[in-house]
PDB file of N, CA and C in Angstrom:
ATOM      1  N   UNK A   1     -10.136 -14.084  -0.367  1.00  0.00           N
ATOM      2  CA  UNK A   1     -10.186 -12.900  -1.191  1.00  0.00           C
ATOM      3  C   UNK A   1      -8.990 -12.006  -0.836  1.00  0.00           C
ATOM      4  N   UNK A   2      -8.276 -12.235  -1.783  1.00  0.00           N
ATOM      5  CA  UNK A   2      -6.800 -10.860  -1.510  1.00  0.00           C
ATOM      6  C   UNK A   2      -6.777  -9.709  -2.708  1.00  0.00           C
ATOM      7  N   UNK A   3      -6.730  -8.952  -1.939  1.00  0.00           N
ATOM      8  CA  UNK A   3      -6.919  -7.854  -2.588  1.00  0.00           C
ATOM      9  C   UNK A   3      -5.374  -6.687  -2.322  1.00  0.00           C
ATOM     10  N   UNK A   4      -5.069  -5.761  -3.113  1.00  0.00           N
ATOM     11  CA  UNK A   4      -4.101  -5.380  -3.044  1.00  0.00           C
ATOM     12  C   UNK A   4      -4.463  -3.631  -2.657  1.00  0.00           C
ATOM     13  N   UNK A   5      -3.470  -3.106  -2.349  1.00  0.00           N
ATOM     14  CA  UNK A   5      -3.691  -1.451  -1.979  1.00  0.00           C
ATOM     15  C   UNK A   5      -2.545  -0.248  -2.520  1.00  0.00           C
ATOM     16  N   UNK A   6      -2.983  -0.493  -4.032  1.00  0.00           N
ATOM     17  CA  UNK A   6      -1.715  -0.222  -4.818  1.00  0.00           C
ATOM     18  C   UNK A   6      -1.534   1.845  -4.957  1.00  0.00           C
ATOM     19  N   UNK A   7      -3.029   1.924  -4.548  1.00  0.00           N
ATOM     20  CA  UNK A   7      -3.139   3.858  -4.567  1.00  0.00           C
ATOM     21  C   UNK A   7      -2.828   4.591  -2.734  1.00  0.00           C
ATOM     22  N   UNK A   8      -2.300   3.606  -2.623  1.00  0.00           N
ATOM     23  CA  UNK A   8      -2.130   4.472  -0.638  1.00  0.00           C
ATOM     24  C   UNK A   8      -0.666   5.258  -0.990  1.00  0.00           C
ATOM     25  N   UNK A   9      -0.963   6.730  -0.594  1.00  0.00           N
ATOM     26  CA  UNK A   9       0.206   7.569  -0.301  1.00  0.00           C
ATOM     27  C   UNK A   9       1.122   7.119   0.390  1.00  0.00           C
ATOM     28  N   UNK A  10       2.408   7.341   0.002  1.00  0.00           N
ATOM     29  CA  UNK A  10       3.675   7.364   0.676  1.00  0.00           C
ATOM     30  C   UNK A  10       4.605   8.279   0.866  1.00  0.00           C
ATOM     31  N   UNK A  11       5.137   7.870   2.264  1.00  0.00           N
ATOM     32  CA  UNK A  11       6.172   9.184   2.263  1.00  0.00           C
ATOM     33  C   UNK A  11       7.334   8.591   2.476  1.00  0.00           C
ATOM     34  N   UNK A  12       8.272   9.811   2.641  1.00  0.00           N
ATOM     35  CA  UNK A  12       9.765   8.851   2.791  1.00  0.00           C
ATOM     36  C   UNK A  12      10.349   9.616   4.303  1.00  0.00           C
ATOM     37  N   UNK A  13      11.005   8.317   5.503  1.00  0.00           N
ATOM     38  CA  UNK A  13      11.259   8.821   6.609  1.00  0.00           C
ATOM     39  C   UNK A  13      12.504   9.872   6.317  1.00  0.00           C
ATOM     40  N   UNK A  14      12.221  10.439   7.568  1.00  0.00           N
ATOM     41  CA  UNK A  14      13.024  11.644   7.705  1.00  0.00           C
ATOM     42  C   UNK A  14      14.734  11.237   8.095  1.00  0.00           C
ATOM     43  N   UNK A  15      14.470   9.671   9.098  1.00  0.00           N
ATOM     44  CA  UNK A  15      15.879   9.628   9.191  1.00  0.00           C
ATOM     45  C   UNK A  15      16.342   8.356   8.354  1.00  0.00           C
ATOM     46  N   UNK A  16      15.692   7.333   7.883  1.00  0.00           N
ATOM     47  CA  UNK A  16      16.898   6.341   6.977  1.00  0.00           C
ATOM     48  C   UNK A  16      16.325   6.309   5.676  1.00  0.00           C
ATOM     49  N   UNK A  17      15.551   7.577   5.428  1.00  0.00           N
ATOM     50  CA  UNK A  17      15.397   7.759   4.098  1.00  0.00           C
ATOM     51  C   UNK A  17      14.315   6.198   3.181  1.00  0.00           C
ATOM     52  N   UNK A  18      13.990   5.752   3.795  1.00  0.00           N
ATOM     53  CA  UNK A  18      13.222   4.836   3.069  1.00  0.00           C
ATOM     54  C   UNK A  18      11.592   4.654   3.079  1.00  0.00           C
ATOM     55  N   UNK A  19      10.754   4.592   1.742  1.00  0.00           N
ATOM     56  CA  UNK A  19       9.522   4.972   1.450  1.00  0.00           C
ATOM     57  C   UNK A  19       8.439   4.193   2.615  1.00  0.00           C
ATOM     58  N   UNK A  20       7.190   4.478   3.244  1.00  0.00           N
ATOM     59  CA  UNK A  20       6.494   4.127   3.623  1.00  0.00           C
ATOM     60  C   UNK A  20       5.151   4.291   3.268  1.00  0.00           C
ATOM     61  N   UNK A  21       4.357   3.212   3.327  1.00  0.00           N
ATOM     62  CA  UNK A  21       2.869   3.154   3.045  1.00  0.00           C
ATOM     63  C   UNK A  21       2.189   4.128   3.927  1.00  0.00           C
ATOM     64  N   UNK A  22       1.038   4.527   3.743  1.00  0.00           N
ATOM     65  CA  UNK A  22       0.027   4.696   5.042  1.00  0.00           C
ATOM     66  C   UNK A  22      -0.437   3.848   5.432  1.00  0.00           C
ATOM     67  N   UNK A  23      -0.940   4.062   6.789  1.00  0.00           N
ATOM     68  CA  UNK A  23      -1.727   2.758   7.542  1.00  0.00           C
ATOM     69  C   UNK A  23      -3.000   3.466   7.862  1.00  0.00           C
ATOM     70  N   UNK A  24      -3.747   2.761   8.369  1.00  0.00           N
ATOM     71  CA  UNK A  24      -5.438   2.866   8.418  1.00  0.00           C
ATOM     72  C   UNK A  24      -4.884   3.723  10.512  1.00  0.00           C
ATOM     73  N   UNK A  25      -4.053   3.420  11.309  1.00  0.00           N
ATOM     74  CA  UNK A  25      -3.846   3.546  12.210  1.00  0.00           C
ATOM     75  C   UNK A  25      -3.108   5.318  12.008  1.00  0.00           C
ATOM     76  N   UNK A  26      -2.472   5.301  11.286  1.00  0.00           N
ATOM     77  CA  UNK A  26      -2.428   7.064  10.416  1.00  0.00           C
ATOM     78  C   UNK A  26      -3.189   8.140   9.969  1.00  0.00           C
ATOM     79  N   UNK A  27      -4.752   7.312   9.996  1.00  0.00           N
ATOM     80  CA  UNK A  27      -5.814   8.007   9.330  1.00  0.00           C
ATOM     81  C   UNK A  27      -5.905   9.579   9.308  1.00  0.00           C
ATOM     82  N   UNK A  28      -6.308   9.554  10.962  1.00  0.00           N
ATOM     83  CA  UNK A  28      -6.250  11.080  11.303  1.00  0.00           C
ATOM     84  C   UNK A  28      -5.062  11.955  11.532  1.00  0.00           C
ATOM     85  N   UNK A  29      -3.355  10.957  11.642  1.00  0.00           N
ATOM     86  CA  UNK A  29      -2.124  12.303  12.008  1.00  0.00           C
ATOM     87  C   UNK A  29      -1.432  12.164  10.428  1.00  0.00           C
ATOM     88  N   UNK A  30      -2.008  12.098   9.665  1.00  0.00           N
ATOM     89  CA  UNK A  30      -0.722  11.474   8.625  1.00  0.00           C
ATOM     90  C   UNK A  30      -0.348  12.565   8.430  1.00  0.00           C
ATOM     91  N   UNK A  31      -1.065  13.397   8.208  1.00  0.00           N
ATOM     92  CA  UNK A  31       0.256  15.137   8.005  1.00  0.00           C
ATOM     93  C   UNK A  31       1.005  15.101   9.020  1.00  0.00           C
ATOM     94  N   UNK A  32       1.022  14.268   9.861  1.00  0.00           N
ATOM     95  CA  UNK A  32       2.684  14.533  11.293  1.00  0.00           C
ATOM     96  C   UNK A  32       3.040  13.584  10.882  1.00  0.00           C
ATOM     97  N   UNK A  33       3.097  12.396  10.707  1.00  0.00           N
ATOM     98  CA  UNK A  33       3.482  11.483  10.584  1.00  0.00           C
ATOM     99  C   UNK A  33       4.936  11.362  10.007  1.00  0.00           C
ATOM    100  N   UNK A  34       5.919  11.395  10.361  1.00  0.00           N
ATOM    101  CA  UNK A  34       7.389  12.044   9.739  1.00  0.00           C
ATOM    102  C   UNK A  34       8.200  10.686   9.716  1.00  0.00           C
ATOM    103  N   UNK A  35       8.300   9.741  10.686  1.00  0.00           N
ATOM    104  CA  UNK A  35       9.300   8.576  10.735  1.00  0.00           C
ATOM    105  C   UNK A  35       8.043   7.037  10.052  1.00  0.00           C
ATOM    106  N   UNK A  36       9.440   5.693   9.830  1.00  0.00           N
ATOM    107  CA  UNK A  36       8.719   4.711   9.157  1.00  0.00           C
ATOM    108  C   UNK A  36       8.603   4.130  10.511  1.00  0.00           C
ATOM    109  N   UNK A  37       9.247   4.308  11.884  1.00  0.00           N
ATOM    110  CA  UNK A  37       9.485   3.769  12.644  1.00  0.00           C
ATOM    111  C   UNK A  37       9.794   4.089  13.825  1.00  0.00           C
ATOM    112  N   UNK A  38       9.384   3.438  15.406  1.00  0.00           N
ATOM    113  CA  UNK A  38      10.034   3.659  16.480  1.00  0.00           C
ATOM    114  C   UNK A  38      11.157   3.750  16.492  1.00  0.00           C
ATOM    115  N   UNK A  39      12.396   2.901  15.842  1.00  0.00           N
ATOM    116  CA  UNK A  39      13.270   2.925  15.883  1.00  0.00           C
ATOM    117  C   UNK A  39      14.013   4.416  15.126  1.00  0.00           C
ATOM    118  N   UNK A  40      13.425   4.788  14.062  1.00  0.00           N
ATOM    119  CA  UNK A  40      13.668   6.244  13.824  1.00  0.00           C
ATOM    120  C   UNK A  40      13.373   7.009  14.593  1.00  0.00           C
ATOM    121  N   UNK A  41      12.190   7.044  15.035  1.00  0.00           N
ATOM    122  CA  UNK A  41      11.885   7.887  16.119  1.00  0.00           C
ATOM    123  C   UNK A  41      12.859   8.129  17.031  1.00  0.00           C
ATOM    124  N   UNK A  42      13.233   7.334  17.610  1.00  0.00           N
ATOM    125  CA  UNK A  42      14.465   7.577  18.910  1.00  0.00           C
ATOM    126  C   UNK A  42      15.438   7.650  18.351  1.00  0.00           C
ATOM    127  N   UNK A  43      15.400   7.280  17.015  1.00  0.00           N
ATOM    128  CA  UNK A  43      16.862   7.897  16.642  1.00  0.00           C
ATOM    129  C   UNK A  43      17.537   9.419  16.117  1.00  0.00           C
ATOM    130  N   UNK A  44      16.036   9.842  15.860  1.00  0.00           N
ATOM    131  CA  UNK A  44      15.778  11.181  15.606  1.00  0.00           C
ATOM    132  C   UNK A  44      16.154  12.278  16.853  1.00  0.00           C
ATOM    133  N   UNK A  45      15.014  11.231  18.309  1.00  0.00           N
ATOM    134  CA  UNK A  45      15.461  12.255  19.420  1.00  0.00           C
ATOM    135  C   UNK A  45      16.568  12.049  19.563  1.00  0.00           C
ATOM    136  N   UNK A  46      17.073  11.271  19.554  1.00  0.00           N
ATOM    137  CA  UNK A  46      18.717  10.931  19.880  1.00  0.00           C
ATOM    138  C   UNK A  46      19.734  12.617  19.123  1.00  0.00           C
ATOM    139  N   UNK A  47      20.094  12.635  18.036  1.00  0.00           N
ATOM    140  CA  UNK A  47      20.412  13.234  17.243  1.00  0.00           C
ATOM    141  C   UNK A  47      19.761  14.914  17.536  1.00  0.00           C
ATOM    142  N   UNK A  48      18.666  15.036  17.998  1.00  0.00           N
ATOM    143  CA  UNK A  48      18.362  16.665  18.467  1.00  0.00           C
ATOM    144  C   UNK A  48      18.530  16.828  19.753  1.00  0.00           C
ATOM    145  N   UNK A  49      19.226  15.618  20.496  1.00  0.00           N
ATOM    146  CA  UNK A  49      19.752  16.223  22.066  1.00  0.00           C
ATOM    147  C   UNK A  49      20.946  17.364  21.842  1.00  0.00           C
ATOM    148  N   UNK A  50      20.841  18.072  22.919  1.00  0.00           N
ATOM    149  CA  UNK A  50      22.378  19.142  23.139  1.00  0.00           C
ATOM    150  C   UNK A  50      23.400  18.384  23.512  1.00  0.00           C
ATOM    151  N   UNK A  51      24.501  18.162  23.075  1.00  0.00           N
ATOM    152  CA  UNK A  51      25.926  17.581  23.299  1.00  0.00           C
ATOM    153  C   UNK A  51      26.074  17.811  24.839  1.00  0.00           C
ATOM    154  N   UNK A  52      26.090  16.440  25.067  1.00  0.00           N
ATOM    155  CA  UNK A  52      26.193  16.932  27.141  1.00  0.00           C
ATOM    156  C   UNK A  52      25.314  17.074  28.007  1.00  0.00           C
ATOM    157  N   UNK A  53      24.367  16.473  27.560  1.00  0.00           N
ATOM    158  CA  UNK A  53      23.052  16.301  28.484  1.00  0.00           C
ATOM    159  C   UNK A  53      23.027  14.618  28.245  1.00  0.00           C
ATOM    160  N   UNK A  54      23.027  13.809  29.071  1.00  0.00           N
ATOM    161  CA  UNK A  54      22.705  12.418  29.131  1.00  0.00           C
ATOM    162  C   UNK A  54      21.835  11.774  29.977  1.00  0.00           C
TER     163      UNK A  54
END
């Protein structure tokens, strides 16, 4: 039995700009929920460090 999940909200990440589903693992933060990915994620902190702190 396959079934499809064609009404789940999406948002679009903050840093490579591309749309994401919700997940059932989102349930309760999806209003924070800002990146599609770990890899955004750190790329995000990356980008709000102060120039010169390493």
């Amino acid at each position: 039995m396959t079934h499809r999940k064609p009404h789940l909200p999406v948002k679009h990440c903050e840093v490579c700009g591309r749309p994401f589903a919700w997940r059932k693992k989102w349930e309760k933060v999806w209003a924070e929920v800002r990146y599609c990915s770990d890899l955004c994620r750190r790329q995000a902190r990356a980008t709000r460090r102060a120039p010169g702190q390493n």
